[in-house]
Protein backbone atom coordinates (compact mmCIF):
# COMPACT_ATOMS: atom_id res chain seq x y z
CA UNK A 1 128.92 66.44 102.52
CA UNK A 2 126.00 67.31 104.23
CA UNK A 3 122.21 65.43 104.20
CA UNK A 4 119.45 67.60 102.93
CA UNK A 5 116.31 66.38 104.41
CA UNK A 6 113.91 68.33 102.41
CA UNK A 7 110.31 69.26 104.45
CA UNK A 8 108.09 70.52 101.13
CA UNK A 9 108.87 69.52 97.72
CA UNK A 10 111.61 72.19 96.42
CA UNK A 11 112.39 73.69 99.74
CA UNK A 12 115.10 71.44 101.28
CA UNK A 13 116.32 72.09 104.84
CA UNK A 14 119.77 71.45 106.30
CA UNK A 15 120.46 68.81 108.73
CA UNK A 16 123.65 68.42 111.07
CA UNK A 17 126.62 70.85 111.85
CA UNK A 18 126.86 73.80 109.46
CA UNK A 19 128.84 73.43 106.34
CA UNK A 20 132.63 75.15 106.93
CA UNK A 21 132.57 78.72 104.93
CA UNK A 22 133.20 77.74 100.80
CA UNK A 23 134.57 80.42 98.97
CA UNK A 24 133.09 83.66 97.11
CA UNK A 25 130.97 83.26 94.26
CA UNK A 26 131.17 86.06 91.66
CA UNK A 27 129.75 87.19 88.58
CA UNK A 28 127.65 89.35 86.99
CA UNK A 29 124.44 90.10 85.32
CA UNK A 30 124.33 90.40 81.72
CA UNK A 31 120.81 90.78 80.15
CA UNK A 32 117.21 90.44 80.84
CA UNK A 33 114.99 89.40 78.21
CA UNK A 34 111.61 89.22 77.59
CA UNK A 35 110.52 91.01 80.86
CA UNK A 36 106.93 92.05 81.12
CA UNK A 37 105.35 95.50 80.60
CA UNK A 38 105.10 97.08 83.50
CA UNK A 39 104.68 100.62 82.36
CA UNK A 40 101.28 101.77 80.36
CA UNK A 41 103.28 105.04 78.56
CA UNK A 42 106.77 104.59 78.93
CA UNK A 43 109.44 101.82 78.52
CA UNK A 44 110.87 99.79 81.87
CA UNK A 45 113.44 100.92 83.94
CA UNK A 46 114.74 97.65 84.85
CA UNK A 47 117.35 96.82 87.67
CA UNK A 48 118.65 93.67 89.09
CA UNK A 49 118.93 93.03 93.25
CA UNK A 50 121.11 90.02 93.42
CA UNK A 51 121.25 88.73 96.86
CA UNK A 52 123.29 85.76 98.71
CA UNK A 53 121.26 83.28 102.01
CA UNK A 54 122.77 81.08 103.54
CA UNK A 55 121.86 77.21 103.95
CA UNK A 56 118.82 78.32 106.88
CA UNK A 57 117.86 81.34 104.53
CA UNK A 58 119.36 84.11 106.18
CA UNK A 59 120.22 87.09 104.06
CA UNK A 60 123.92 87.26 104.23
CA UNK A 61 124.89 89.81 101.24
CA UNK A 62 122.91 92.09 98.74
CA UNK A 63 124.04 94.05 95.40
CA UNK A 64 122.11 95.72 93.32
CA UNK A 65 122.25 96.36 89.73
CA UNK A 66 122.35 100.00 88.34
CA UNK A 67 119.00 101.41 86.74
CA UNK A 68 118.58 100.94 82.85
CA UNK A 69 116.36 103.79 82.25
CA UNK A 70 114.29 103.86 79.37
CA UNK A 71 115.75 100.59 77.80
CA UNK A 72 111.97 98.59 78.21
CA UNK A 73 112.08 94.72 78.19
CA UNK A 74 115.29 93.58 77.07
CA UNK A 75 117.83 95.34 79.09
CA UNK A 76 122.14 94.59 78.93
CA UNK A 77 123.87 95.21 81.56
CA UNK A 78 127.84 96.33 80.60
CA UNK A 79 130.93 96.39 83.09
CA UNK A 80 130.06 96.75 85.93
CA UNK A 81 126.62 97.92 86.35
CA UNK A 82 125.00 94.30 87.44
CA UNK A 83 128.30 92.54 89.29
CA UNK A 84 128.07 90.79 92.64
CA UNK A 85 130.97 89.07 95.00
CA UNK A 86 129.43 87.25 97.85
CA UNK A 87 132.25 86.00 100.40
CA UNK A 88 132.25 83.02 102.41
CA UNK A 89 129.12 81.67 100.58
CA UNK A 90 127.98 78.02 101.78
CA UNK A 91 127.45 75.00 99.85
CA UNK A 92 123.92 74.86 101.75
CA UNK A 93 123.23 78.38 100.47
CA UNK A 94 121.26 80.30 97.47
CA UNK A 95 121.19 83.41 95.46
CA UNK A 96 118.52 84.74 94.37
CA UNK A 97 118.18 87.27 91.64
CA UNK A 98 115.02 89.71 91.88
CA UNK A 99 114.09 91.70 88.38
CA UNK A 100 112.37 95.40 89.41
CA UNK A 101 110.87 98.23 87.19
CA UNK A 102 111.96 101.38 88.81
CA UNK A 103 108.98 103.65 89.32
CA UNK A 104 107.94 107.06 90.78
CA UNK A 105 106.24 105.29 93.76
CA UNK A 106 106.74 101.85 94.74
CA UNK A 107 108.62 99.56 92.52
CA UNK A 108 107.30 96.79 90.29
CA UNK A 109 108.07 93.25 90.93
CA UNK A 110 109.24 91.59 87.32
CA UNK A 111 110.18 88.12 88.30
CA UNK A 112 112.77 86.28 89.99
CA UNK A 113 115.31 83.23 90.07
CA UNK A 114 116.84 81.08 93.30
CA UNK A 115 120.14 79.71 92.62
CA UNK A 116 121.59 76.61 95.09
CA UNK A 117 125.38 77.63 95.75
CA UNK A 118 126.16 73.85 94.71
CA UNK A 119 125.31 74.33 91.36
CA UNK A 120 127.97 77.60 90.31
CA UNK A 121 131.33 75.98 88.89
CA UNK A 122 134.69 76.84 89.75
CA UNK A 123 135.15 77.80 85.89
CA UNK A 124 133.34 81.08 84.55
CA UNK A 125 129.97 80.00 82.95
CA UNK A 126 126.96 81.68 81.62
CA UNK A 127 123.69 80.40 82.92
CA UNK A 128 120.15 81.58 81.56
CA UNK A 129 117.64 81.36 84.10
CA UNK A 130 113.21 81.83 84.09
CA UNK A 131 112.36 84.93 86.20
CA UNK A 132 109.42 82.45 86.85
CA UNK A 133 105.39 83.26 85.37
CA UNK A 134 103.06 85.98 85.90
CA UNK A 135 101.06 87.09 89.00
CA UNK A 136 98.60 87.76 87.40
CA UNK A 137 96.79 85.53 84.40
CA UNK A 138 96.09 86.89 81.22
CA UNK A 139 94.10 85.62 77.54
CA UNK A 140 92.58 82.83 78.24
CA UNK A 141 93.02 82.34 81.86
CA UNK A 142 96.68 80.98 81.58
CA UNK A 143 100.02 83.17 83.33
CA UNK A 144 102.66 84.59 80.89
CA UNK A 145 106.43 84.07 81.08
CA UNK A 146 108.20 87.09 82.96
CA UNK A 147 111.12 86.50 80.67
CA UNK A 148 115.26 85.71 81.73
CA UNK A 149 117.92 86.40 83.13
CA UNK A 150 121.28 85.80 81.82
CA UNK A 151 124.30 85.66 84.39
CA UNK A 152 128.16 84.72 84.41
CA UNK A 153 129.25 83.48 87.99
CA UNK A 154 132.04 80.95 89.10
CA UNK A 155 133.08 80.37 92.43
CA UNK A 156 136.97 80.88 94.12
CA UNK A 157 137.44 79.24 96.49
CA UNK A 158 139.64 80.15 99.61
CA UNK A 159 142.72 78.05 100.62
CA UNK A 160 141.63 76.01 102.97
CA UNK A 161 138.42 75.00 100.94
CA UNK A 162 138.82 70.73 99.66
């Protein structure tokens, strides 16, 4: 394995030769709860941009959810609307998961989760992760909860991988 020295608290950093490609991780997106209001007279239209850096933070892969129009803060995502499939993903690597309200001019930033490679199993499992708190603080001077984000992902992991 390879040492992490890690330069700021939460932000570790990759030392030595890079890590030998790992396998794909896949999944998809299944709901978003709890999301703030974005919109002053009309519900959300939520979508999901699930992207894949590798272990020096490179953007490597993007997907991107399809739009749920009209469904406000507690959107499901069916099928394939919200999948992802992110080959030769790193052990040193992260995905991160970026909530957006879909607007007439620039989009609306709902929250977002980073998600170390290492931790996705080889066996399908559901993980429900904070899209972090508010920009912004609210009553009584303290940030709100942008909600979750509820995923399925497992790796597979290519022959010559262990």
């Amino acid at each position: 394995l390879k040492r992490v020295e890690s330069l700021t608290p939460g932000h570790p950093r990759a030392v030595g030769p890079p890590l030998p490609a790992m396998a794909s991780v896949v999944g998809r997106v299944l709901n978003c709860r709890g999301l703030p209001n974005k919109d002053l007279f009309n519900k959300e239209d939520p979508y999901v941009v699930m992207e894949y850096f590798d272990e020096h933070g490179e953007k490597r892969g993007e997907a991107r959810s399809a739009v749920k129009s009209k469904c406000g803060q507690n959107p499901d995502f069916n099928g394939d609307e919200a999948v992802f499939n992110f080959a030769d993903a790193k052990l040193g690597g992260f995905l991160r998961f970026t909530v957006w309200d879909k607007d007439l001019g620039p989009d609306d930033w709902m929250g977002q989760a980073t998600v170390p490679v290492g931790i996705v199993p080889f066996q399908e499992t559901t993980f429900t992760f904070s899209l972090g708190a508010s920009r912004r603080k609210r009553l009584l001077l303290k940030k709100t909860p942008n909600g979750t984000l509820t995923v399925t992902m497992s790796v597979h992991n290519h022959h010559n991988w262990l």
